[in-house]
C-alpha atoms as a PDB file:
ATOM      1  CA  UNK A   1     150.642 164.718 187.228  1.00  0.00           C
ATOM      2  CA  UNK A   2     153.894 165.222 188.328  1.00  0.00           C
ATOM      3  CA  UNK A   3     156.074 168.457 188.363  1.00  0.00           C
ATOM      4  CA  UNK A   4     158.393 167.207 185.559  1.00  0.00           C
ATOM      5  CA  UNK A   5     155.582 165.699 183.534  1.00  0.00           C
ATOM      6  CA  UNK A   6     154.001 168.819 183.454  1.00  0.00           C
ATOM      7  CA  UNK A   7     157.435 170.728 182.384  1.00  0.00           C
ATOM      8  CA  UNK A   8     157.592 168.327 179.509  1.00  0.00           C
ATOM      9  CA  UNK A   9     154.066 168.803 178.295  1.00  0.00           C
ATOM     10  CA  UNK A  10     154.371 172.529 178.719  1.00  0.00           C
ATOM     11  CA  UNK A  11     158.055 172.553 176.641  1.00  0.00           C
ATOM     12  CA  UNK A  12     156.161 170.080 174.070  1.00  0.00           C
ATOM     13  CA  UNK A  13     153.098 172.280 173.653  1.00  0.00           C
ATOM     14  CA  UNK A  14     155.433 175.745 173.456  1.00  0.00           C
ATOM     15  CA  UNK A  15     157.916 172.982 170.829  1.00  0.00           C
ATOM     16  CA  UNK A  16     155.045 172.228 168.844  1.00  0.00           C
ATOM     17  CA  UNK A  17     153.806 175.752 168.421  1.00  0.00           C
ATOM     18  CA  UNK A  18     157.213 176.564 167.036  1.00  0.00           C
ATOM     19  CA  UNK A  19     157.890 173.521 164.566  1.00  0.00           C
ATOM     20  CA  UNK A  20     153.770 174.346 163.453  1.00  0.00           C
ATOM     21  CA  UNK A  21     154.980 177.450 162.553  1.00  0.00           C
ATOM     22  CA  UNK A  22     158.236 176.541 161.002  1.00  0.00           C
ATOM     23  CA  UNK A  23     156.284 173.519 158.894  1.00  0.00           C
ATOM     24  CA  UNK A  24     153.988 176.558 158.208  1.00  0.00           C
ATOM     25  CA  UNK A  25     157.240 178.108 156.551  1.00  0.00           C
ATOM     26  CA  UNK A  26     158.265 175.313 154.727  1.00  0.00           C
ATOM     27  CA  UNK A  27     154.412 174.959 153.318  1.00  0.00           C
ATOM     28  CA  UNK A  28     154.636 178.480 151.506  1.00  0.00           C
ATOM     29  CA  UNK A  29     158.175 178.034 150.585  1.00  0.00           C
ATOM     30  CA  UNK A  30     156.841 174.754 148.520  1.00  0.00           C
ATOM     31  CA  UNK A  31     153.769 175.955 147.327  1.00  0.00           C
ATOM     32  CA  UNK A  32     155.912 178.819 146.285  1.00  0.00           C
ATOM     33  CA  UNK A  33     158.073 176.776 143.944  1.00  0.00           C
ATOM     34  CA  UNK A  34     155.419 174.429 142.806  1.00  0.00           C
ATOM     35  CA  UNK A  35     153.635 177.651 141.689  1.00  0.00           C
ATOM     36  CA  UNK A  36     157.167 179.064 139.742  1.00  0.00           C
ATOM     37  CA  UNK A  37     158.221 176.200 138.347  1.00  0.00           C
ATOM     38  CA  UNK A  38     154.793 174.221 137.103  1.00  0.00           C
ATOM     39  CA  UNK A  39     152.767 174.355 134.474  1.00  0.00           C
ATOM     40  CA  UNK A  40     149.764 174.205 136.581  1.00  0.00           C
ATOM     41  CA  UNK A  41     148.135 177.825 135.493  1.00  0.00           C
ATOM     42  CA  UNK A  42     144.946 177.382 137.671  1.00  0.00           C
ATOM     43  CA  UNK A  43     144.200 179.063 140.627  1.00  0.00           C
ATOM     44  CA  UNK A  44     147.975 179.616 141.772  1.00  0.00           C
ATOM     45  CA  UNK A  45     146.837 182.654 144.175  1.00  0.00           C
ATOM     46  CA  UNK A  46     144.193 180.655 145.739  1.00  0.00           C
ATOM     47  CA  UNK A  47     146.768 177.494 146.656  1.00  0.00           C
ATOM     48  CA  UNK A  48     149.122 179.864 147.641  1.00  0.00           C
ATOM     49  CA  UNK A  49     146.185 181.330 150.198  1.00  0.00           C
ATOM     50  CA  UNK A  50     145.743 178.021 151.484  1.00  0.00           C
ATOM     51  CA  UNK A  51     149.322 177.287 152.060  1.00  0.00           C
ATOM     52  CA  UNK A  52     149.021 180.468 154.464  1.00  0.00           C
ATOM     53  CA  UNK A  53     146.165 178.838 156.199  1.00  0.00           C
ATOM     54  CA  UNK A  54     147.474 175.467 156.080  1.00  0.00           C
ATOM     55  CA  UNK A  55     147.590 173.746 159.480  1.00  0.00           C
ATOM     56  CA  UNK A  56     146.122 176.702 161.685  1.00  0.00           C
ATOM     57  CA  UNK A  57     144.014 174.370 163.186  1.00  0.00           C
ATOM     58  CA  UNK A  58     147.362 173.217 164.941  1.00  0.00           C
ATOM     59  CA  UNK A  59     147.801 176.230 166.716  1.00  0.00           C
ATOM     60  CA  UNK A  60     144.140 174.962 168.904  1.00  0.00           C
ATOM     61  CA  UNK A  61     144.348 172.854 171.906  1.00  0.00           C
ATOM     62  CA  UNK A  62     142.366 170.576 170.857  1.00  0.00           C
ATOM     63  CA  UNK A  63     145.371 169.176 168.623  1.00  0.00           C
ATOM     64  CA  UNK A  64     148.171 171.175 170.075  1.00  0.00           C
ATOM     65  CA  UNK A  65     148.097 169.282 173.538  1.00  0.00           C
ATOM     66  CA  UNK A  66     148.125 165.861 171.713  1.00  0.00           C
ATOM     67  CA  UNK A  67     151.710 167.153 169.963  1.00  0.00           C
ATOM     68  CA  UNK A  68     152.773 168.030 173.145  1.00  0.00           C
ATOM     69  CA  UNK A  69     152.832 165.257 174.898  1.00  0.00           C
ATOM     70  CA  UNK A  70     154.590 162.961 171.678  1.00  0.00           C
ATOM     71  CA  UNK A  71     156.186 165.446 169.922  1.00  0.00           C
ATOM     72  CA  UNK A  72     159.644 164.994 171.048  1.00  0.00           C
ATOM     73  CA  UNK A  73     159.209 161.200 170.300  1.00  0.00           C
ATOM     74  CA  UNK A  74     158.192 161.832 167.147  1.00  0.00           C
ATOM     75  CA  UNK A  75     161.024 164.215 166.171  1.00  0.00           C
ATOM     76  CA  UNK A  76     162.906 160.627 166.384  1.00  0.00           C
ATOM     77  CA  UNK A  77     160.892 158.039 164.650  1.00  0.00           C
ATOM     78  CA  UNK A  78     161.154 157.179 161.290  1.00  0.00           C
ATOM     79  CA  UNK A  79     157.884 157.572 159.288  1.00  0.00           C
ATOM     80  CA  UNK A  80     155.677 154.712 158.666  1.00  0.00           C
ATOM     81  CA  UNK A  81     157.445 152.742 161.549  1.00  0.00           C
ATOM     82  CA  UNK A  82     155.365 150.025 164.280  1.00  0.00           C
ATOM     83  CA  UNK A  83     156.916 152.728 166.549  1.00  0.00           C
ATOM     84  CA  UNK A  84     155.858 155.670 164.455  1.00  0.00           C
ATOM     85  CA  UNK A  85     152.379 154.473 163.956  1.00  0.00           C
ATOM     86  CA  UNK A  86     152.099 153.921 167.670  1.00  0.00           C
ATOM     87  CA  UNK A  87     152.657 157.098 168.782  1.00  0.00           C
ATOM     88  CA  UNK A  88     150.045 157.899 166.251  1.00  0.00           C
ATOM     89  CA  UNK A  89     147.549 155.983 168.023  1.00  0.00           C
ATOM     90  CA  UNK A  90     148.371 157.583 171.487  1.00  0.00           C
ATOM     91  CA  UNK A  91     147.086 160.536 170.252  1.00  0.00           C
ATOM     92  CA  UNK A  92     144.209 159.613 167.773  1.00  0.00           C
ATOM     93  CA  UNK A  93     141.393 162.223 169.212  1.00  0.00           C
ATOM     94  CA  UNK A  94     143.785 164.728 168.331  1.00  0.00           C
ATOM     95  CA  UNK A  95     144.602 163.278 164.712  1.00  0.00           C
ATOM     96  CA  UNK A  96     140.844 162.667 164.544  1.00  0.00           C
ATOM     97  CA  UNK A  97     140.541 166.424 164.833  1.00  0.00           C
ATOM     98  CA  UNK A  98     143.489 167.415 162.611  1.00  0.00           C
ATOM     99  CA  UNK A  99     141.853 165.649 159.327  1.00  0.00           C
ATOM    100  CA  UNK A 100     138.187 166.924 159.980  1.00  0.00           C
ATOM    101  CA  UNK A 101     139.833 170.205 159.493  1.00  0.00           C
ATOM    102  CA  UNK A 102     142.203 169.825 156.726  1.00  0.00           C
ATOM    103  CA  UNK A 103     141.437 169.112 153.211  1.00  0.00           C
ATOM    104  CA  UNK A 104     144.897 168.292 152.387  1.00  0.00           C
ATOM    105  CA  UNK A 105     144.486 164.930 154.300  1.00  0.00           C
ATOM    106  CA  UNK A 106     142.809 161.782 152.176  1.00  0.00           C
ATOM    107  CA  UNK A 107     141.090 161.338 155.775  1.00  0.00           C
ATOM    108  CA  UNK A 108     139.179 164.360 155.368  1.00  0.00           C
ATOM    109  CA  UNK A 109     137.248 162.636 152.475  1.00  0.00           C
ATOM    110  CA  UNK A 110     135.096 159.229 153.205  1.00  0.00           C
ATOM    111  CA  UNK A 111     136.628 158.210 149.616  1.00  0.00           C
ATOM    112  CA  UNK A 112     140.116 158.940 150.538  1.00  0.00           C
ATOM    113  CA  UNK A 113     142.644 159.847 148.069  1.00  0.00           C
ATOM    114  CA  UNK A 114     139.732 159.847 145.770  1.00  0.00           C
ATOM    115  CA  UNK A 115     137.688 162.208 146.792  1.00  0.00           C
ATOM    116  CA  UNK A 116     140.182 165.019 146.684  1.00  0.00           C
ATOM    117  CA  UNK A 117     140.375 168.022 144.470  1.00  0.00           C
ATOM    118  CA  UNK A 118     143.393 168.926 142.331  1.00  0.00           C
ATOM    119  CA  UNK A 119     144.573 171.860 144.709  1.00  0.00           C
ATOM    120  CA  UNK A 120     143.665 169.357 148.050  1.00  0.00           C
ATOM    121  CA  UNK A 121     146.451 166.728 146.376  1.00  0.00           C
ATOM    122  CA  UNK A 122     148.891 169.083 145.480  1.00  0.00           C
ATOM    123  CA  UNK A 123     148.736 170.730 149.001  1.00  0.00           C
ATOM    124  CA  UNK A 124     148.913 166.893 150.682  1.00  0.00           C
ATOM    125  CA  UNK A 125     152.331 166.420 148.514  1.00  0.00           C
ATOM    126  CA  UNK A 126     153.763 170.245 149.490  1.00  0.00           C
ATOM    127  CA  UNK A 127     152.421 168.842 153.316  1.00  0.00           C
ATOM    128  CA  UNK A 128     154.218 165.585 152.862  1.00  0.00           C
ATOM    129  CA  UNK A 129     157.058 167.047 151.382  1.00  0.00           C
ATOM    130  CA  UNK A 130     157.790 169.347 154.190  1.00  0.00           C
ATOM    131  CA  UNK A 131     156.911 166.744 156.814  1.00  0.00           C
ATOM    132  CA  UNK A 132     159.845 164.905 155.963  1.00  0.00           C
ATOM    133  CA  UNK A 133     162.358 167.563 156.901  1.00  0.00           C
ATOM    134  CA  UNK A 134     161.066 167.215 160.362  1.00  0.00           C
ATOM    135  CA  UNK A 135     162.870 163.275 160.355  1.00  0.00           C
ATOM    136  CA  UNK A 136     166.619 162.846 159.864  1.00  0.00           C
ATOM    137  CA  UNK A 137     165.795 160.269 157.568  1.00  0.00           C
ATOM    138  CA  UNK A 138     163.000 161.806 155.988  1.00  0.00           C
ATOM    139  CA  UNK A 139     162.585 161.069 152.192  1.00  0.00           C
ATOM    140  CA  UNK A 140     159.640 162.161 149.898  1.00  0.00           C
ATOM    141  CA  UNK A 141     159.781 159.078 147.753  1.00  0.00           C
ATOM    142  CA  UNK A 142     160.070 156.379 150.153  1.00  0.00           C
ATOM    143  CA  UNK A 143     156.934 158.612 151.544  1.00  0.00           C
ATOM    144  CA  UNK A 144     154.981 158.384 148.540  1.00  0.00           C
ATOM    145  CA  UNK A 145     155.919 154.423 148.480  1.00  0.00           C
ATOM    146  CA  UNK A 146     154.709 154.213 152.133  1.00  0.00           C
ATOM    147  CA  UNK A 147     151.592 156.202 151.806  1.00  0.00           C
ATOM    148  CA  UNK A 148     150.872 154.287 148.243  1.00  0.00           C
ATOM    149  CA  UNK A 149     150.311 151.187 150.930  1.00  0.00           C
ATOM    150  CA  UNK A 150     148.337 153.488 153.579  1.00  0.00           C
ATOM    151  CA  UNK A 151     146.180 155.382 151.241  1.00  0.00           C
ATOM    152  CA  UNK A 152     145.677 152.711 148.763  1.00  0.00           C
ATOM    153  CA  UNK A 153     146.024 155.180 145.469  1.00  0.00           C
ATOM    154  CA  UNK A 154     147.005 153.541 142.190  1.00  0.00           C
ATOM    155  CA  UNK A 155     150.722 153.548 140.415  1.00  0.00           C
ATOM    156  CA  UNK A 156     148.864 156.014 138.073  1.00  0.00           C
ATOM    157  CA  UNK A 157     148.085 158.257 141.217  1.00  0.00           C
ATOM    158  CA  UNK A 158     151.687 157.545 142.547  1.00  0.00           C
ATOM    159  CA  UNK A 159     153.098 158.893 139.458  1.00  0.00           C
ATOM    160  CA  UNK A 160     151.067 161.997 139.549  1.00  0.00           C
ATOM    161  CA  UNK A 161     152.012 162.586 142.755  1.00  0.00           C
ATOM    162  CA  UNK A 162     155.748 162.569 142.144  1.00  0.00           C
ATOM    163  CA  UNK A 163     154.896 165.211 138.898  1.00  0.00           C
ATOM    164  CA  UNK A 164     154.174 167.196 142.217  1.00  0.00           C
ATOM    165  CA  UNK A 165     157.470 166.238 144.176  1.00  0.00           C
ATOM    166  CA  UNK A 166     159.508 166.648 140.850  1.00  0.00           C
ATOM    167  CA  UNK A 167     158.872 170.350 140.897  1.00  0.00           C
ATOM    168  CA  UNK A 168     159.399 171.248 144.254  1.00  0.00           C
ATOM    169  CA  UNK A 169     162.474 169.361 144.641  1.00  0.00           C
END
């Protein structure tokens, strides 16, 4: 590995530990305003606990050196892209990882979307919300659109899932 290739994957690594932490931000300031402005009356302090938790996994090597070498690229892809999804696949082991340690993700659960409990869904839409901020072009309903394809959840599910965005937006 060259000198400048390491530079970049050591400015990645010390860039994804920062935007982790600033997604981390944006993750509380959601749940947050989900929990104000709902009508959802269960177990507020407990999603609000896992919004602190949310991503630490991240923070590992394991995933954290997979970031750092596409995280720049990614910064400047547009979600759900032939580009996007292939720097996706360049890191895979790490993704792998990521999901086997977050509920939030449908790939957590063999039966996806499914599978998931109340507080898992609402976290994946505060998760997806605040993912998009990270992309110029980032936008929560073309999101829920793309993942509708991805995930394969019904227009039933889709419209539950905005009832999520609607509050936090």
């Amino acid at each position: 590995m060259t000198n400048k290739k390491r530079l970049k994957v050591v400015l990645g690594y010390l860039y994804t530990q920062l935007q982790t932490t600033v997604h981390k931000f944006w993750i509380c300031y959601y749940t947050l305003k989900y929990c104000f402005n709902s009508k959802y009356k269960n177990q507020k302090t407990k999603l609000f606990l896992r919004s602190i938790i949310h991503d630490f996994s991240k923070y590992g090597w394991t995933e954290a050196k997979g970031f750092a070498t596409t995280i720049f690229d990614l910064k400047t892809s547009t979600y759900g892209t032939d580009e996007y999804k292939e720097l996706l696949a360049k890191i895979k082991p790490c993704l792998d990882h990521h999901y086997s340690k977050n509920r939030h993700h449908p790939e957590f659960y063999e039966s996806g979307i499914e599978g998931m409990m109340e507080l898992d869904k609402i976290e994946m839409v505060i998760d997806w919300r605040a993912a998009t901020r990270r992309h110029k072009d980032g936008d929560i309903y073309k999101s829920l659109e793309i993942n509708q394809k991805r995930f394969g959840y019904s227009d039933k599910d889709k419209e539950y899932l905005k009832s999520i965005v609607e509050t936090i937006v």
